[in-house]
Protein backbone atom coordinates (compact mmCIF):
# COMPACT_ATOMS: atom_id res chain seq x y z
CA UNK A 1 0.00 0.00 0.00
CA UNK A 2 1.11 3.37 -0.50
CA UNK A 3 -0.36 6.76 0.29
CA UNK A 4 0.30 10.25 -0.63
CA UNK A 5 0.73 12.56 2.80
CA UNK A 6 0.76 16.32 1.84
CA UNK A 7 1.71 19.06 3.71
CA UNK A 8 3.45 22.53 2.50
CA UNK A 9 4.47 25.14 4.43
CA UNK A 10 6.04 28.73 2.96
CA UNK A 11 8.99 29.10 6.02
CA UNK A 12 10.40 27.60 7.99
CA UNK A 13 8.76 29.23 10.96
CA UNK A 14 5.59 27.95 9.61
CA UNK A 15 6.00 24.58 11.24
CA UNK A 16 3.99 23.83 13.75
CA UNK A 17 0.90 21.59 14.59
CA UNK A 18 0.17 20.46 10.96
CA UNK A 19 3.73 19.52 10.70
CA UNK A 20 4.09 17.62 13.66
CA UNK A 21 0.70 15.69 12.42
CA UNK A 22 2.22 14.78 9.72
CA UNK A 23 5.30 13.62 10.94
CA UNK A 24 2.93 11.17 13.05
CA UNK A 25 1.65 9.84 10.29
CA UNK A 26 4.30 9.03 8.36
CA UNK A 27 5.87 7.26 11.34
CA UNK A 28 2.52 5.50 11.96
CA UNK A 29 2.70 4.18 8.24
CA UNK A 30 6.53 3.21 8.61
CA UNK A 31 5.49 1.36 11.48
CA UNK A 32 2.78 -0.46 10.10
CA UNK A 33 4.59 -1.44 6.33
CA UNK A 34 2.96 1.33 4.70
CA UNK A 35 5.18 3.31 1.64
CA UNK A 36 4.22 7.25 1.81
CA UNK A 37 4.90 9.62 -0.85
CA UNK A 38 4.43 13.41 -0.80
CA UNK A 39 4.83 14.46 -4.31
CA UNK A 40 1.57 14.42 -6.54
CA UNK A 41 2.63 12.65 -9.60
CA UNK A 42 2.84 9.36 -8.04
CA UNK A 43 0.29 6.32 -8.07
CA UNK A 44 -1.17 5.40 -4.94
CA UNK A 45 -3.68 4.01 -3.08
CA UNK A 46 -4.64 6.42 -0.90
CA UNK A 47 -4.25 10.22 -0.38
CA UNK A 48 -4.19 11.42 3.48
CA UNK A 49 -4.70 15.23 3.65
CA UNK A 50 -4.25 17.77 6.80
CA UNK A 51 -5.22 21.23 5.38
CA UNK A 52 -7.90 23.06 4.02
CA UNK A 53 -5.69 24.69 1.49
CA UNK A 54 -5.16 20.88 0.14
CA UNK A 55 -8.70 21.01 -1.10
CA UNK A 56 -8.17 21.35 -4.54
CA UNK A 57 -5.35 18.97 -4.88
CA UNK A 58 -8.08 16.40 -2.78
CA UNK A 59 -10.50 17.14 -5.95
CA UNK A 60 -7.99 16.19 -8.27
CA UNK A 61 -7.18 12.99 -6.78
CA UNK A 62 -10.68 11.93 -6.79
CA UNK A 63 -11.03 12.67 -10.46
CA UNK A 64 -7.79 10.12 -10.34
CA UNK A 65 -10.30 7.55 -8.31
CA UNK A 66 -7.88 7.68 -5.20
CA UNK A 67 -9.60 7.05 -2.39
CA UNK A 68 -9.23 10.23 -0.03
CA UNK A 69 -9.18 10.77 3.89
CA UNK A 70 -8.40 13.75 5.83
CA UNK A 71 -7.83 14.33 9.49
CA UNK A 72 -9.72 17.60 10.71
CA UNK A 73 -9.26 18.76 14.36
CA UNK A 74 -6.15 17.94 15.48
CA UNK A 75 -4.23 20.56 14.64
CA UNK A 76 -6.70 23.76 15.32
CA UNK A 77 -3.79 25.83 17.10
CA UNK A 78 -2.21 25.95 13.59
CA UNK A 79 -3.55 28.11 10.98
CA UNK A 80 -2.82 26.51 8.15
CA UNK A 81 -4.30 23.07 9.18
CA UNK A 82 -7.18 24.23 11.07
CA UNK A 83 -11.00 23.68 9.78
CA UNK A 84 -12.64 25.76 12.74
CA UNK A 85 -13.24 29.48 13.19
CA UNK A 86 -14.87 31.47 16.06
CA UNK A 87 -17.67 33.38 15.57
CA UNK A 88 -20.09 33.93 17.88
CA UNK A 89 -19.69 29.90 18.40
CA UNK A 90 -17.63 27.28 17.15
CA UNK A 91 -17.57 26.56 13.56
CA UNK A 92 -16.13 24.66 10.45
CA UNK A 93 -15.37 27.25 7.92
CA UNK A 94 -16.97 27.22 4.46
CA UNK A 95 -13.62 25.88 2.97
CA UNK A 96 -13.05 22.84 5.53
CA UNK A 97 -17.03 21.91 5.25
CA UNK A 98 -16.70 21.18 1.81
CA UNK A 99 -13.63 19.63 1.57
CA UNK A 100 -14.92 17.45 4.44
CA UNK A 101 -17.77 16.93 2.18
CA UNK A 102 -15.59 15.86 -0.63
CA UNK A 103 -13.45 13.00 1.44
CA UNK A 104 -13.73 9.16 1.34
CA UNK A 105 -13.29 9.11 5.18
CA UNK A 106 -13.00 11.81 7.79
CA UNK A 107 -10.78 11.05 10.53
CA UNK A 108 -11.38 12.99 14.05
CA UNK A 109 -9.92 12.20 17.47
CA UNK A 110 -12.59 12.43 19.43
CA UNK A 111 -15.95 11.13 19.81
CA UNK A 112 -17.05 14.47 21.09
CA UNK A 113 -15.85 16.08 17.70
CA UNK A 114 -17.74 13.53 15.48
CA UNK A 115 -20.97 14.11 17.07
CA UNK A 116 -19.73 17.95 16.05
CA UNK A 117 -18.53 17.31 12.90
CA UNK A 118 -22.10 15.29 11.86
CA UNK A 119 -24.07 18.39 13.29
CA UNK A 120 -22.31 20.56 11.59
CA UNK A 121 -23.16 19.66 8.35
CA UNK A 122 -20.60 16.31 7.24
CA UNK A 123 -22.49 13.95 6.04
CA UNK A 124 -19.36 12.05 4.79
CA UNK A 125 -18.10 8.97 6.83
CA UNK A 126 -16.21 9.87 9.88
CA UNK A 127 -14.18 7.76 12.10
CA UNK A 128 -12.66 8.65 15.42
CA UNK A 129 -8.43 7.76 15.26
CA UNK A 130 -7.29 8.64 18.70
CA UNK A 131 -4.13 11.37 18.90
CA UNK A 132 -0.25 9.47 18.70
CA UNK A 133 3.20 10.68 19.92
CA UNK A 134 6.41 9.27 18.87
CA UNK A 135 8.06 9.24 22.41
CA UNK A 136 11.34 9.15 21.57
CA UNK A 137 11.38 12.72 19.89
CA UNK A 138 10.60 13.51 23.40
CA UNK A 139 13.68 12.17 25.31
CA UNK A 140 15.53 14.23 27.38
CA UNK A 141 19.05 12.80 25.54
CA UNK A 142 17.56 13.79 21.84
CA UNK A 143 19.79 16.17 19.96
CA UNK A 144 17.15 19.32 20.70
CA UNK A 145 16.67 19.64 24.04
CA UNK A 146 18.80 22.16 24.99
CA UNK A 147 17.93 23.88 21.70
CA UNK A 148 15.39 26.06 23.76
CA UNK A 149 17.77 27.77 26.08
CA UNK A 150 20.58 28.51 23.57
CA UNK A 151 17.58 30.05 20.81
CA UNK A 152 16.04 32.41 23.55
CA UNK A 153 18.65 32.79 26.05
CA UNK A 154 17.27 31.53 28.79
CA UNK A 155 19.51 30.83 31.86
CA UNK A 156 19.51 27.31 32.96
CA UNK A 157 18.03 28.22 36.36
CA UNK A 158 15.18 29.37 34.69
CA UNK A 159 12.18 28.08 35.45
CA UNK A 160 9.30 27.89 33.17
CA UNK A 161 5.92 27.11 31.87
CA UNK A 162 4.59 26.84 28.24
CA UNK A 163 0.87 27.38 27.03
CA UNK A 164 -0.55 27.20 23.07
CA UNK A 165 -3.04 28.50 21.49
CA UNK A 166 -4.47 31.50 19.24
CA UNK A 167 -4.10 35.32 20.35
CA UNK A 168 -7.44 36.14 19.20
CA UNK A 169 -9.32 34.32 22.26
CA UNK A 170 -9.27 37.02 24.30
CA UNK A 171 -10.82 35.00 27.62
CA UNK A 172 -7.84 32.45 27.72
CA UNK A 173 -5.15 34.97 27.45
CA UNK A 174 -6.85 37.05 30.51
CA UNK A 175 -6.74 33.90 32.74
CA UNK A 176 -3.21 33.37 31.91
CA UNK A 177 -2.38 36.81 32.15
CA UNK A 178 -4.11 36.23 35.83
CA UNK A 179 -2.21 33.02 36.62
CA UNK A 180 0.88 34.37 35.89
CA UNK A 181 0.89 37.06 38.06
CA UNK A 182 0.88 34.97 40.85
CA UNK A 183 3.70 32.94 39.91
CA UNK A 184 6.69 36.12 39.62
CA UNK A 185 9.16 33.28 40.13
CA UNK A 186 8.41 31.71 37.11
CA UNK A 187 8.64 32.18 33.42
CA UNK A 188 5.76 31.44 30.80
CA UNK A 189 6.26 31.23 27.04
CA UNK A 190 3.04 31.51 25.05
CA UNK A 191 3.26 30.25 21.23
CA UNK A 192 0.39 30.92 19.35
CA UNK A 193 -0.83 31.90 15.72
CA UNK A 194 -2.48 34.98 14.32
CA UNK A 195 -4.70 34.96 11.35
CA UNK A 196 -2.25 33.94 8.18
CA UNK A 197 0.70 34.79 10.32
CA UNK A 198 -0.01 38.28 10.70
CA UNK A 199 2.88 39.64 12.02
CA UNK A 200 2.06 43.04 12.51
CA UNK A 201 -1.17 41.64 13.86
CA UNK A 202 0.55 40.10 16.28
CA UNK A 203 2.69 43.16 17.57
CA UNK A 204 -0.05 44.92 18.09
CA UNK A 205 -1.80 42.56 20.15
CA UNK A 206 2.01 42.19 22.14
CA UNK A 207 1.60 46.15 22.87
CA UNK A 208 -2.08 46.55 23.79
CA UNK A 209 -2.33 43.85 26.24
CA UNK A 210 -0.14 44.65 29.28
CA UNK A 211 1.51 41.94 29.94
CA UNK A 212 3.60 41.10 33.15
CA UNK A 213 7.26 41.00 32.51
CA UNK A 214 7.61 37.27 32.84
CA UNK A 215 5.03 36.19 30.37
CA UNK A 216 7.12 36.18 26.94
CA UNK A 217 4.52 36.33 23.59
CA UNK A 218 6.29 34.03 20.80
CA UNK A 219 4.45 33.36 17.44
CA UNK A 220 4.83 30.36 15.45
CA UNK A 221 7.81 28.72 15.97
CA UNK A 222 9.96 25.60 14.83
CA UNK A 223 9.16 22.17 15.68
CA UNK A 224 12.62 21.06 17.61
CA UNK A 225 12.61 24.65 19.51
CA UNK A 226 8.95 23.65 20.33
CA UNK A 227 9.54 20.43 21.68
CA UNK A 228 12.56 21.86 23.57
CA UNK A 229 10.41 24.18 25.04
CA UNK A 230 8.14 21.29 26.67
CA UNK A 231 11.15 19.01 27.35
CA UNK A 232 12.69 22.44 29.80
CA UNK A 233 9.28 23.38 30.72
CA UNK A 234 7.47 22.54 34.95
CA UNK A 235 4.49 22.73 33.21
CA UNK A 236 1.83 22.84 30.02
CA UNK A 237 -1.58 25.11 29.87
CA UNK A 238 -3.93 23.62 28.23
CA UNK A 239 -6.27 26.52 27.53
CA UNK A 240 -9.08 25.00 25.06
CA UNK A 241 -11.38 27.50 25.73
CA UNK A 242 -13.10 27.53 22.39
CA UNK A 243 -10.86 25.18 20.07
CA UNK A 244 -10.05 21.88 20.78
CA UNK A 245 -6.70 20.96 21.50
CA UNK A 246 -5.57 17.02 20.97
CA UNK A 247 -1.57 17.50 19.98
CA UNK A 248 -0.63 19.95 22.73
CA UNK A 249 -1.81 17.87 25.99
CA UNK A 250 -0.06 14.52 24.04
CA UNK A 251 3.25 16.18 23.52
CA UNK A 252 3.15 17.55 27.05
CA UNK A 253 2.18 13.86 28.47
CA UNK A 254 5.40 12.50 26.38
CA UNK A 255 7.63 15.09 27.40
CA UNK A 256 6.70 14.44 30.82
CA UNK A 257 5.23 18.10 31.36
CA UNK A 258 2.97 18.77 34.50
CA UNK A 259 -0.63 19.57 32.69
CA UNK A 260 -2.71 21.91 34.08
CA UNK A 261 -5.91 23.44 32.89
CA UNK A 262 -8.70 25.99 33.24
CA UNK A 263 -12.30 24.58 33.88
CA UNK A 264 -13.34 25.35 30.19
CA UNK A 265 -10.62 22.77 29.02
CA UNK A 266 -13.00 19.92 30.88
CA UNK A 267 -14.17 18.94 27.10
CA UNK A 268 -11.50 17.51 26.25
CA UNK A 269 -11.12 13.59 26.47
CA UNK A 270 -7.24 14.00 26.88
CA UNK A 271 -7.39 15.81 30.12
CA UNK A 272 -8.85 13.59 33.11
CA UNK A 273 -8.59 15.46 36.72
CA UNK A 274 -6.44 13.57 38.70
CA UNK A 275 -4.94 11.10 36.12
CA UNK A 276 -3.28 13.19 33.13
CA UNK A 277 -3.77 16.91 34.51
CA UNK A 278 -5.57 18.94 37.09
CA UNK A 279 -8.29 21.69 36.17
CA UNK A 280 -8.49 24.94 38.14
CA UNK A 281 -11.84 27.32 38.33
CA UNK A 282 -9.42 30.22 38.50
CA UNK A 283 -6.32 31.85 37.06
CA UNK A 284 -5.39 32.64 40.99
CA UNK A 285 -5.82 28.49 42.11
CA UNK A 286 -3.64 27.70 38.74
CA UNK A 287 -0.77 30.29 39.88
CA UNK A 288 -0.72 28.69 43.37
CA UNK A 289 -0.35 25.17 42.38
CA UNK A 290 2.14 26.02 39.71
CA UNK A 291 4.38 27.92 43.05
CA UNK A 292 3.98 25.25 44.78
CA UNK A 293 4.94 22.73 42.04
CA UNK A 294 7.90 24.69 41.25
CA UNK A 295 9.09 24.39 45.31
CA UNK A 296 8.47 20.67 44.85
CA UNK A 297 5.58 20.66 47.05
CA UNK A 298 2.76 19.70 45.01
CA UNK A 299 1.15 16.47 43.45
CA UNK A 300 1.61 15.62 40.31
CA UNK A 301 0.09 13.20 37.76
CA UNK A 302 3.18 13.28 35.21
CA UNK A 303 3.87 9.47 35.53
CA UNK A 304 0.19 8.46 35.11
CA UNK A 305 0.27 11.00 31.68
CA UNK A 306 3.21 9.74 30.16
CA UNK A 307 1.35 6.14 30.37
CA UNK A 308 -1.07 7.58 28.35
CA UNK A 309 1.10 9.11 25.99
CA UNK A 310 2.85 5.60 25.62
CA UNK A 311 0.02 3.49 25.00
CA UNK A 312 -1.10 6.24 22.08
CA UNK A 313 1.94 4.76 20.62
CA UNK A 314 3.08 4.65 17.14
CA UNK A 315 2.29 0.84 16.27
CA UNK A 316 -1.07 0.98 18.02
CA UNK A 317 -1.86 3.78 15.80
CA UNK A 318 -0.77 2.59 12.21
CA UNK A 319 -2.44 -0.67 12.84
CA UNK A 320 -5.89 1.37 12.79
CA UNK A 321 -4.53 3.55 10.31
CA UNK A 322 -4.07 0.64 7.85
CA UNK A 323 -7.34 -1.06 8.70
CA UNK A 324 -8.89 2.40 7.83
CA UNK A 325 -6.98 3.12 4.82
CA UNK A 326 -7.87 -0.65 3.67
CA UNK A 327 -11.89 -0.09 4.61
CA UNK A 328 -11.87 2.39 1.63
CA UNK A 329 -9.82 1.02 -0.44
């Protein structure tokens, strides 16, 4: 079997979620004997897409009669691979409906998300494939993780605390803003995305929000600074407040990242109180804990999370991957 995986991005600093997705999947289909291509002129059996912007290419390898599947929903923190926007609710965009519409199979990774998905207008078949991790791009002995201090000169002592997410929801960058005042001791790194990687966007937002002196705004960044950030990091935010969020939590869990999350977060199947993360009602509760985690004098659920991460392992995955990729074969 072999499959066509696409995924483009214009810079370098483009890679984030989508990326990372992608790499997933290509080690789920090593794992499980599958060939993967990513250039357009070759026959396959099945074409795997991860953007919206793919949607035409999707159309053109149905007029080949290649089966198609794409994964929607994993990846919503990136703007190049996300199918949701934020209105006055949650919704698919015009775009990502139809070329939902237009796929063989529609993979999500949560049940939660297919009920979504169906009510939101897909009416093609949609499966639920669980998030993966490759662990060992996690490891504390891999090449890039001491990457993070060297790229933004941060002092070894340094502690801090990483969060994702998009700098247009306005109600999860108040909480953190809230939570990180009571932690002065501490560091947090925020990487998010702005609408097409608007740049000056995104400087603007840096100078109109007021922002204590140890939270540090970054926009998209590369994938080994990324992970080198989670591998130095006490702890993970998982914000979630509107989009869902199935990559960051997993990487955190492999990484071996204390996960902690607002109440609006409780959606999400990934995040269990007690057994991958603990939720907070306020910004104030999350800034204790994270003092009292950095002093060593806190619970923690990070072995009981990185479980999780390894049983979302690679081989578990591309076994259901290939069954699915078979089913529409």
């Amino acid at each position: 079997m072999k499959v066509f995986i696409p995924y483009s991005t214009r810079k370098a600093t483009d890679a984030f979620e989508g990326s990372r997705l992608r790499k997933t999947l290509k080690g789920a289909c090593e794992v499980a004997d599958i060939s993967w291509v990513d250039s357009p002129r070759e026959k396959v059996d099945v074409a795997h897409f991860l953007a919206p912007s793919d949607h035409t290419l999707l159309k053109e390898k149905k007029e080949e009669g290649v089966p198609c599947v794409v994964s929607a929903f994993f990846a919503e923190d990136d703007p190049r691979a996300s199918f949701l926007t934020v209105k006055t609710k949650l919704e698919i965009t015009k775009r990502g409906l139809s070329m939902l519409n237009d796929a063989d199979l529609v993979l999500v990774p949560s049940e939660r998300l297919k009920i979504f998905a169906k009510e939101s207008g897909v009416f093609s078949r949609i499966e639920v494939l669980e998030p993966a991790v490759r662990i060992n791009r996690f490891s504390n002995t891999a090449a890039e993780s001491r990457i993070f201090q060297r790229y933004f000169a941060v002092r070894p002592e340094e502690k801090i605390v990483v969060a994702t997410g998009s700098y247009y929801d306005k109600k999860g960058f108040n909480s953190i803003k809230k939570a990180v005042k009571a932690c002065p001791n501490l560091s947090f790194y925020f990487f998010g995305s702005t609408y097409s990687n608007d740049r000056f966007g995104f400087f603007r937002f840096i100078r109109g929000f007021g922002k204590p002196d140890n939270l540090h705004f970054q926009n998209i960044v590369q994938d080994d600074i990324y992970r080198s950030a989670l591998m130095n990091s006490i702890a993970y935010i998982a914000t979630d407040s509107m989009r869902p969020n199935s990559i960051g939590p997993m990487e955190a869990f492999a990484s071996k990242t204390q996960v902690v999350a607002f109440a609006s977060a409780r959606g999400n199947p990934l995040l269990v109180e007690g057994e991958s993360c603990y939720f907070f009602e306020t910004p104030e509760e999350m800034g204790k804990y994270l003092s009292a985690l950095n002093s060593g004098k806190a619970e923690s659920t990070i072995d009981s999370a990185f479980a999780i991460a390894k049983s979302h392992n690679l081989i578990h995955h591309g076994t259901r991957l290939k069954n699915l990729y078979e089913s529409i074969i």
